[in-house]
N, C-alpha and C. Protein backbone atom coordinates (compact mmCIF):
# COMPACT_ATOMS: atom_id res chain seq x y z
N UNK A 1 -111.90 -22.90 -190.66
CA UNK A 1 -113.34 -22.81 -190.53
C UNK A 1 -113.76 -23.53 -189.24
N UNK A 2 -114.54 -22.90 -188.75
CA UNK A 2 -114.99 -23.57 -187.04
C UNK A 2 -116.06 -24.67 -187.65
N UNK A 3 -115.97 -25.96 -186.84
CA UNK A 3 -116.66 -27.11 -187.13
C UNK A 3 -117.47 -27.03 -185.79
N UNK A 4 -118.84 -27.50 -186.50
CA UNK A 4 -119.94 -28.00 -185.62
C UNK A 4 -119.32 -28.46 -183.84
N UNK A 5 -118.65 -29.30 -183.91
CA UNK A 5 -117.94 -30.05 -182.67
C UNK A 5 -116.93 -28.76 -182.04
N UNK A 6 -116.51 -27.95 -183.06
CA UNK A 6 -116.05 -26.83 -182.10
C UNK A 6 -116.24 -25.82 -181.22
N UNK A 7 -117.36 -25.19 -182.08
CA UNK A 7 -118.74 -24.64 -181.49
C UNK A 7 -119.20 -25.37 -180.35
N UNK A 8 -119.42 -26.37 -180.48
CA UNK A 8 -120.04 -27.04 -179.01
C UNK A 8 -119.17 -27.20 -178.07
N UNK A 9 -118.09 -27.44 -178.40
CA UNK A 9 -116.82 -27.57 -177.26
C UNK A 9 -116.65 -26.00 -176.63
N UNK A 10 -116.70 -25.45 -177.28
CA UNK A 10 -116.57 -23.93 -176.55
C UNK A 10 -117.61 -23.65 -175.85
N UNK A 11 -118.64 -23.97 -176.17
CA UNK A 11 -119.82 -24.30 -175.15
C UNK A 11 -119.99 -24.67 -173.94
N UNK A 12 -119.34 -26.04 -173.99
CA UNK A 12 -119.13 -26.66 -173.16
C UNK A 12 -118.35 -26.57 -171.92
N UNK A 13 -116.81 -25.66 -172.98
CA UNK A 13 -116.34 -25.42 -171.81
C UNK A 13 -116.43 -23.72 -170.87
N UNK A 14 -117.55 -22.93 -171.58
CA UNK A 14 -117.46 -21.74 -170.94
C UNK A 14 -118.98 -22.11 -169.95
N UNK A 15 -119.63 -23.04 -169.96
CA UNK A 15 -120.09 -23.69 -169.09
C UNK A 15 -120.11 -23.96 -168.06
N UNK A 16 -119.02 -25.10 -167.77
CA UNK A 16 -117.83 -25.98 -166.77
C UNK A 16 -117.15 -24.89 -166.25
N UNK A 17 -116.81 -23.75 -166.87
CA UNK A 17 -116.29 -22.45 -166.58
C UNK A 17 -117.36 -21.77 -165.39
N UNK A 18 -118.52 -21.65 -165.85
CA UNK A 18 -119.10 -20.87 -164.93
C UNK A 18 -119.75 -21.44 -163.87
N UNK A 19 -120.03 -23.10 -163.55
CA UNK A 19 -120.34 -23.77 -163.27
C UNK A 19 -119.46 -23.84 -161.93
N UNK A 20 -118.45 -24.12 -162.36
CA UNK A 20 -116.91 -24.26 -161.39
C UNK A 20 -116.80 -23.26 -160.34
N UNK A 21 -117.27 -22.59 -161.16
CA UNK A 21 -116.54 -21.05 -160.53
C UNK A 21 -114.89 -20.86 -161.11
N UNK A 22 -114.27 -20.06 -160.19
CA UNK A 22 -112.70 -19.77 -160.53
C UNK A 22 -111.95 -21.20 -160.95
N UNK A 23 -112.43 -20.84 -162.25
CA UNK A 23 -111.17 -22.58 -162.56
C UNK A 23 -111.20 -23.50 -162.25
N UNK A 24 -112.41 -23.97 -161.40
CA UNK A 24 -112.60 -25.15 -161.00
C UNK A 24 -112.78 -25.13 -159.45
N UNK A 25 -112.21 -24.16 -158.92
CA UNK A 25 -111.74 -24.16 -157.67
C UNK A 25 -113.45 -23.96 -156.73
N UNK A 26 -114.35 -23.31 -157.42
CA UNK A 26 -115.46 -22.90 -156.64
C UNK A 26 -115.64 -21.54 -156.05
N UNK A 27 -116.52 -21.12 -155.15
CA UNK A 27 -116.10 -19.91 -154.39
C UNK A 27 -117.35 -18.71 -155.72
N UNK A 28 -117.45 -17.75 -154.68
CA UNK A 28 -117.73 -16.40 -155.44
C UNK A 28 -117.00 -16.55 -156.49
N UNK A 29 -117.52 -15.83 -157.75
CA UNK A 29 -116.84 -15.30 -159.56
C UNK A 29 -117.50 -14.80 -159.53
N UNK A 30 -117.04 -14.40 -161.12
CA UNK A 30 -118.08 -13.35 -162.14
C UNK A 30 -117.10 -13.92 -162.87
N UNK A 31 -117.87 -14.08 -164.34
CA UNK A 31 -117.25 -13.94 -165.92
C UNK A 31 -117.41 -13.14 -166.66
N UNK A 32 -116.17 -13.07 -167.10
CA UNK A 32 -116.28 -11.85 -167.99
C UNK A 32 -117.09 -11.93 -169.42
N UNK A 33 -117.57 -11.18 -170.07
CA UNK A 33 -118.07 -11.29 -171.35
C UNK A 33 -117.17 -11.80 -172.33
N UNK A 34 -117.06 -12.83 -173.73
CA UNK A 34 -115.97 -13.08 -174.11
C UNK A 34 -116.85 -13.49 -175.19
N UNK A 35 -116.42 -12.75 -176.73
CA UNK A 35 -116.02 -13.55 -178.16
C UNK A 35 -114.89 -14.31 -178.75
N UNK A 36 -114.91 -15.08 -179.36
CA UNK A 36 -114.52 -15.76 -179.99
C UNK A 36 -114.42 -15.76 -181.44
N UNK A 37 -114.12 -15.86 -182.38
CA UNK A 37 -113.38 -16.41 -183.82
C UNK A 37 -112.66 -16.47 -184.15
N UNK A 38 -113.13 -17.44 -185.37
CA UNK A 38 -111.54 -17.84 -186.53
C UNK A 38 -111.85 -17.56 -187.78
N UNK A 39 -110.79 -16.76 -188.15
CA UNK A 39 -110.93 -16.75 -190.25
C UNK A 39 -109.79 -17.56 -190.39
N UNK A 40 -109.13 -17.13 -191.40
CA UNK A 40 -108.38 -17.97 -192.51
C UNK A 40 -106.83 -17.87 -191.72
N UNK A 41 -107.03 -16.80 -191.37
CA UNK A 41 -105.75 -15.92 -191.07
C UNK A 41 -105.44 -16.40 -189.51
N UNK A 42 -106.47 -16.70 -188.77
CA UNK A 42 -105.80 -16.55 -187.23
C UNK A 42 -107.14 -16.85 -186.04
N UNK A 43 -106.83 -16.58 -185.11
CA UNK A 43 -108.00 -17.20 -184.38
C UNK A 43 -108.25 -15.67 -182.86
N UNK A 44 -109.29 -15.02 -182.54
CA UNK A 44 -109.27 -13.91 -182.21
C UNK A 44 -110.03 -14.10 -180.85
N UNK A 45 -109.54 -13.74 -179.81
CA UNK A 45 -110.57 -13.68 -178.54
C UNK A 45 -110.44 -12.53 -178.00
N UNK A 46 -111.54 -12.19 -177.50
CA UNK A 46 -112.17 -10.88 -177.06
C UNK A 46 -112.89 -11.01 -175.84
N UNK A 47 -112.26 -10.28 -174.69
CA UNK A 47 -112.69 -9.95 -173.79
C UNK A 47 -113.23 -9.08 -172.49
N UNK A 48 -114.13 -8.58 -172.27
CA UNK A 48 -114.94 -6.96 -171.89
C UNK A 48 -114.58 -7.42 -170.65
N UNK A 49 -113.28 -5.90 -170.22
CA UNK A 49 -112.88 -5.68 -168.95
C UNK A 49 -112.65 -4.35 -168.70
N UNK A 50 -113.89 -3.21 -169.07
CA UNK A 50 -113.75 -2.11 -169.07
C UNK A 50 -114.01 -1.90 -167.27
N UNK A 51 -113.07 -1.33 -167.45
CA UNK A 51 -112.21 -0.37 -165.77
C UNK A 51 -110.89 -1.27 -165.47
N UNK A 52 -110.77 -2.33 -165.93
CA UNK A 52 -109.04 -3.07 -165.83
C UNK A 52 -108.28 -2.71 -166.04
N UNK A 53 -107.14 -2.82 -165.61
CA UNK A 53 -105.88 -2.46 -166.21
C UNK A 53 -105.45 -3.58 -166.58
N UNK A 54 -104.20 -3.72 -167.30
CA UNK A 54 -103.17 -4.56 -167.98
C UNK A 54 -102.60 -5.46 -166.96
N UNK A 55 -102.46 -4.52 -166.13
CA UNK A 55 -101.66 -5.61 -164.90
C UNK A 55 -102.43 -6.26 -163.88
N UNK A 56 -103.32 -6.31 -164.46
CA UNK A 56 -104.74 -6.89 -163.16
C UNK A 56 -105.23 -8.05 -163.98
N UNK A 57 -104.67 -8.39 -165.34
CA UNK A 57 -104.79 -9.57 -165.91
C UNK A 57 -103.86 -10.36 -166.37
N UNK A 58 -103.48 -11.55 -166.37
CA UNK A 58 -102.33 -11.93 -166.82
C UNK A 58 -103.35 -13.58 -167.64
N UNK A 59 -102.77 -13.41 -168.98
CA UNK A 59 -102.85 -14.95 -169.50
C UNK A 59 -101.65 -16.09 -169.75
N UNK A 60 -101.94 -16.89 -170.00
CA UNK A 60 -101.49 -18.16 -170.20
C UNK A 60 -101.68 -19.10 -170.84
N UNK A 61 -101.07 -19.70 -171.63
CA UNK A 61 -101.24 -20.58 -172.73
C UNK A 61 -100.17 -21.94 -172.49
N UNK A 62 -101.18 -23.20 -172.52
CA UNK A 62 -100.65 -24.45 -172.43
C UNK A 62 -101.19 -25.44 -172.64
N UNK A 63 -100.48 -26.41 -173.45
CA UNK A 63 -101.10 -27.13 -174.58
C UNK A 63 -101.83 -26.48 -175.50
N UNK A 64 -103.29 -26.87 -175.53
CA UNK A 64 -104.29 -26.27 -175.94
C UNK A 64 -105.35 -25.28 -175.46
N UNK A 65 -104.43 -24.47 -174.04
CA UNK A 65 -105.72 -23.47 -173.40
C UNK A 65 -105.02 -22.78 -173.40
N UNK A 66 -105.67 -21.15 -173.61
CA UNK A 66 -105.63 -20.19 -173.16
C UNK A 66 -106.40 -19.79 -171.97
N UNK A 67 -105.69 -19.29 -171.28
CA UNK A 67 -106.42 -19.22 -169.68
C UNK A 67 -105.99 -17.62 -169.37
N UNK A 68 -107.07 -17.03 -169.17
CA UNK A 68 -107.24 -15.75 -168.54
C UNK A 68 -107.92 -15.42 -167.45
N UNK A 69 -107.17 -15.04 -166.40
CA UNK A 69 -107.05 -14.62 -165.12
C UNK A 69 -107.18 -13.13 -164.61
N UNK A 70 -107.71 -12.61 -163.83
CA UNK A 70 -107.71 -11.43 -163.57
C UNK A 70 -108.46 -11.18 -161.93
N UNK A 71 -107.41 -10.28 -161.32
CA UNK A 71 -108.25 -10.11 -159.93
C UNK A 71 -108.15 -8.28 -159.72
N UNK A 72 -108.98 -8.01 -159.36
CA UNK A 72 -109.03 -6.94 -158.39
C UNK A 72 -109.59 -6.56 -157.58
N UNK A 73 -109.87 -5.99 -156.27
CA UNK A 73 -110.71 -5.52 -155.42
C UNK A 73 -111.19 -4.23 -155.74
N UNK A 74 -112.50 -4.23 -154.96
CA UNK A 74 -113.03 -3.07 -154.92
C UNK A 74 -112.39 -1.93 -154.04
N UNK A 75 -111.97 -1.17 -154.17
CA UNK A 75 -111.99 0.00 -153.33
C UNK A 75 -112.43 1.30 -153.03
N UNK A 76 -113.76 1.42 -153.82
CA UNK A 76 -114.43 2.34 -152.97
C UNK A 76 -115.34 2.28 -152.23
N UNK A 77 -114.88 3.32 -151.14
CA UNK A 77 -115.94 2.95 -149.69
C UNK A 77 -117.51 3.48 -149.72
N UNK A 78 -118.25 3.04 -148.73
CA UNK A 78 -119.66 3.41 -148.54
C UNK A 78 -120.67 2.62 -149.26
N UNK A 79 -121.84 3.07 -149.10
CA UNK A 79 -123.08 2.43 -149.43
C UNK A 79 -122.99 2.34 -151.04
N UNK A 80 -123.32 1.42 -151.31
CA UNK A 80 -123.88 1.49 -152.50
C UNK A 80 -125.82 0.92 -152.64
N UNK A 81 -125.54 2.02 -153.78
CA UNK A 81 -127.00 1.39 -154.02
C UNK A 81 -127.42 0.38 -155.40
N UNK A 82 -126.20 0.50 -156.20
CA UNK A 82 -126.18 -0.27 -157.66
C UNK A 82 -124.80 -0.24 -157.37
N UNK A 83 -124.98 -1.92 -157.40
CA UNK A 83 -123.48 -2.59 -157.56
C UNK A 83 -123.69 -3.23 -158.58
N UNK A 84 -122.96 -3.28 -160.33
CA UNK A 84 -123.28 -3.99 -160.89
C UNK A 84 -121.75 -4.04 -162.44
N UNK A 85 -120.74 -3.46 -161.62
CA UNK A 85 -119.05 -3.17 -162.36
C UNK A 85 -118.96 -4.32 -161.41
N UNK A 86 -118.29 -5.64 -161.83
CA UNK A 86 -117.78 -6.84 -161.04
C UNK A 86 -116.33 -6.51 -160.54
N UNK A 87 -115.89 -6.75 -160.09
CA UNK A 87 -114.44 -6.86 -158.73
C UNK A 87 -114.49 -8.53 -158.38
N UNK A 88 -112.97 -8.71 -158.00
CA UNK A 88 -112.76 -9.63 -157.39
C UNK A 88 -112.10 -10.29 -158.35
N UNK A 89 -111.78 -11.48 -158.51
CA UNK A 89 -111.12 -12.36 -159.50
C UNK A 89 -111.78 -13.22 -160.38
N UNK A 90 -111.52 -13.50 -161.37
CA UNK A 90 -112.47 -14.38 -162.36
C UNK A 90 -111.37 -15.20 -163.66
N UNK A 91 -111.58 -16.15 -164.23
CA UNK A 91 -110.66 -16.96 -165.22
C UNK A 91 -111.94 -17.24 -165.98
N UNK A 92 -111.50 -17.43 -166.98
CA UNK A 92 -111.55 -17.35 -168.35
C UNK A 92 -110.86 -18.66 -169.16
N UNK A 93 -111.27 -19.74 -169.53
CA UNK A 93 -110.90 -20.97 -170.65
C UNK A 93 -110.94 -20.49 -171.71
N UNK A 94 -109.94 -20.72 -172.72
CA UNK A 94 -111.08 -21.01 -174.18
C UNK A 94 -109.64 -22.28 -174.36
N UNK A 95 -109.99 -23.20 -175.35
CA UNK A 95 -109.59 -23.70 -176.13
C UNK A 95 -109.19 -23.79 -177.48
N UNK A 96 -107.82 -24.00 -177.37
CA UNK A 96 -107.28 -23.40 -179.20
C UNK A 96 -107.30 -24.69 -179.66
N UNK A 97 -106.83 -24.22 -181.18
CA UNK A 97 -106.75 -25.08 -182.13
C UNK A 97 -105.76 -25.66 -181.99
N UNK A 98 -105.49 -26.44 -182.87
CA UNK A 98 -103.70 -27.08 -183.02
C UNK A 98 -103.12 -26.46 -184.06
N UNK A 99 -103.73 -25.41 -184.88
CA UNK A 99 -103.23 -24.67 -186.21
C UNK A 99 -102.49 -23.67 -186.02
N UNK A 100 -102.59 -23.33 -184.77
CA UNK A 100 -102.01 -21.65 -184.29
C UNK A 100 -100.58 -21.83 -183.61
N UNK A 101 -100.24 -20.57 -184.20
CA UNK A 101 -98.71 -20.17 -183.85
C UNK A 101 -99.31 -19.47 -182.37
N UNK A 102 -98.26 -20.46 -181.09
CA UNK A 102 -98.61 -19.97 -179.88
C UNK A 102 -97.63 -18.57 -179.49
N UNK A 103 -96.18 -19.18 -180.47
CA UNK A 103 -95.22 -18.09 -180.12
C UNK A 103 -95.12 -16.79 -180.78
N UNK A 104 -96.32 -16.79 -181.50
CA UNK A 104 -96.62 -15.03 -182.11
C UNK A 104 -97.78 -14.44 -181.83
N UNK A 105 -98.32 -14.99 -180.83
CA UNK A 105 -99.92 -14.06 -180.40
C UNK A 105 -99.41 -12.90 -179.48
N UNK A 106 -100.41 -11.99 -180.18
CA UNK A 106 -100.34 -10.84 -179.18
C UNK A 106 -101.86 -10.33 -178.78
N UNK A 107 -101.19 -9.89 -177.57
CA UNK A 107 -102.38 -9.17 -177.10
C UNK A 107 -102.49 -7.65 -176.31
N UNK A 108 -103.79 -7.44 -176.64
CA UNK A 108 -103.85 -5.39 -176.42
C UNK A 108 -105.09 -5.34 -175.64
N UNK A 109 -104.78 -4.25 -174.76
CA UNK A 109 -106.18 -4.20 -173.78
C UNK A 109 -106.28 -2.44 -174.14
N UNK A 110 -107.27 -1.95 -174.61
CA UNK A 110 -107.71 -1.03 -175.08
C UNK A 110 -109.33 -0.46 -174.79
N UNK A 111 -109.61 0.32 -174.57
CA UNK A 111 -110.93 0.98 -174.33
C UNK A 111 -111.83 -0.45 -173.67
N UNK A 112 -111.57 -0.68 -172.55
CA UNK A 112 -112.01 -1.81 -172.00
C UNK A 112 -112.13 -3.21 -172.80
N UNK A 113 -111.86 -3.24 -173.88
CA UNK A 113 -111.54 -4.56 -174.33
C UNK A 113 -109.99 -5.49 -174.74
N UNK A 114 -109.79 -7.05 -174.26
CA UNK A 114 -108.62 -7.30 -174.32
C UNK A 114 -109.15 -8.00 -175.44
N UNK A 115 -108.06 -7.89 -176.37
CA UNK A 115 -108.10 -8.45 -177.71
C UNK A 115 -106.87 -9.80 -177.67
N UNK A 116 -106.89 -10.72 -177.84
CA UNK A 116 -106.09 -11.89 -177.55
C UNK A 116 -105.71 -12.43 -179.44
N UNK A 117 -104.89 -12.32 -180.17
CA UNK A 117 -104.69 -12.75 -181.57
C UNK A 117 -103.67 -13.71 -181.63
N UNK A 118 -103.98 -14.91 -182.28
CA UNK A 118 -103.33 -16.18 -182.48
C UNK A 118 -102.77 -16.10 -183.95
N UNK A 119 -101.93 -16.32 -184.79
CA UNK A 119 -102.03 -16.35 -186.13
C UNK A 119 -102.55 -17.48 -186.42
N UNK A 120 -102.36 -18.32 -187.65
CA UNK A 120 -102.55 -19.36 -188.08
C UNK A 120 -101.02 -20.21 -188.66
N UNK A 121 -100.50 -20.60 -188.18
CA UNK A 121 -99.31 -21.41 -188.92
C UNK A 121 -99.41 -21.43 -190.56
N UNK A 122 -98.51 -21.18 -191.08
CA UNK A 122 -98.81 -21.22 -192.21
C UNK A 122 -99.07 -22.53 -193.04
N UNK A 123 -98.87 -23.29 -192.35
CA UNK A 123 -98.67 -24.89 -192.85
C UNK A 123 -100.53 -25.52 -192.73
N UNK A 124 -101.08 -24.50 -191.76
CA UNK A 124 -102.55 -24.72 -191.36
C UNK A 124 -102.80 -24.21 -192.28
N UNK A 125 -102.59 -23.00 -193.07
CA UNK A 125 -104.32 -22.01 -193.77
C UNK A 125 -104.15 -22.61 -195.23
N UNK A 126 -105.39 -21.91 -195.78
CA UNK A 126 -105.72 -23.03 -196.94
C UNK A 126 -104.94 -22.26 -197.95
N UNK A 127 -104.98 -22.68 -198.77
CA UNK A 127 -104.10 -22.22 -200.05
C UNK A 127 -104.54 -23.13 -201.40
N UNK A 128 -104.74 -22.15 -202.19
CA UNK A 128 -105.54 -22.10 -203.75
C UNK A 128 -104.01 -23.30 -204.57
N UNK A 129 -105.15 -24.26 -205.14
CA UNK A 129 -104.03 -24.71 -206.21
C UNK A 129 -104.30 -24.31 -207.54
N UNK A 130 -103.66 -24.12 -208.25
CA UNK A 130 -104.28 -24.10 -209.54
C UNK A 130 -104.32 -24.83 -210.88
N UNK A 131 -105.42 -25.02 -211.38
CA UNK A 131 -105.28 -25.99 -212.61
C UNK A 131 -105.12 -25.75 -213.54
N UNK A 132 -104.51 -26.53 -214.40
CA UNK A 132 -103.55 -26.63 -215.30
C UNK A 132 -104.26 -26.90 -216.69
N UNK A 133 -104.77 -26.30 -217.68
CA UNK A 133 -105.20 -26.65 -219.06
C UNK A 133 -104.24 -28.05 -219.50
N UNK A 134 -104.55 -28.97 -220.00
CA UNK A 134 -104.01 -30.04 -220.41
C UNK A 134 -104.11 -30.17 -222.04
């Protein structure tokens, strides 16, 4: 279950995120659109990169971040009159839990969205005891 202090930390840091610019580094960005949750089962991030490809993003996970990266240029020529599909490079923070299995997440980039899935260790999720008539 997401706690008050977690919620705000994700806050905080997609913030410092946009604040920074690229990772800290400064310079022109754009961020991408990005959800977040957790159920019982696992912890889910979602991120809108419709016109990307797979290989124009690469993530990374250490310690406790997931870090998503992605660059591409524009290449089509001439005037525009509505520029408003972002290009160029942009990163992405979130911060995980300590509950999640790092070495079984997968992830799928599909109809412009990358779907990022963490499980939950099993030693993390909750589990029913049951009581005993005496």
């Amino acid at each position: 279950m997401t706690t008050y202090m977690d919620a705000l930390n994700r806050q905080i840091d997609r913030l410092f995120d946009e604040a920074l610019g690229e990772c800290g580094t400064g310079g022109d960005h754009w961020v991408p659109a990005c959800n977040v949750r957790e159920d019982e089962n696992g912890f889910y991030v979602q991120v809108a990169l419709s016109g990307w490809e797979p290989n124009q993003v690469t993530l990374e996970v250490k310690d406790k971040t997931l870090t998503v990266r992605g660059d591409r240029s524009g290449d089509e020529a001439g005037h525009y009159h509505v520029r408003e599909i972002p290009d160029g490079p942009f990163c992405r923070i979130v911060t995980l839990s300590d509950s999640l299995d790092h070495e079984k997440a997968r992830a799928v980039h599909a109809n412009g969205l990358l779907q990022i899935y963490f499980p939950k260790r099993e030693e993390a999720k909750a589990r029913r005891i049951l009581i005993e008539a005496a």
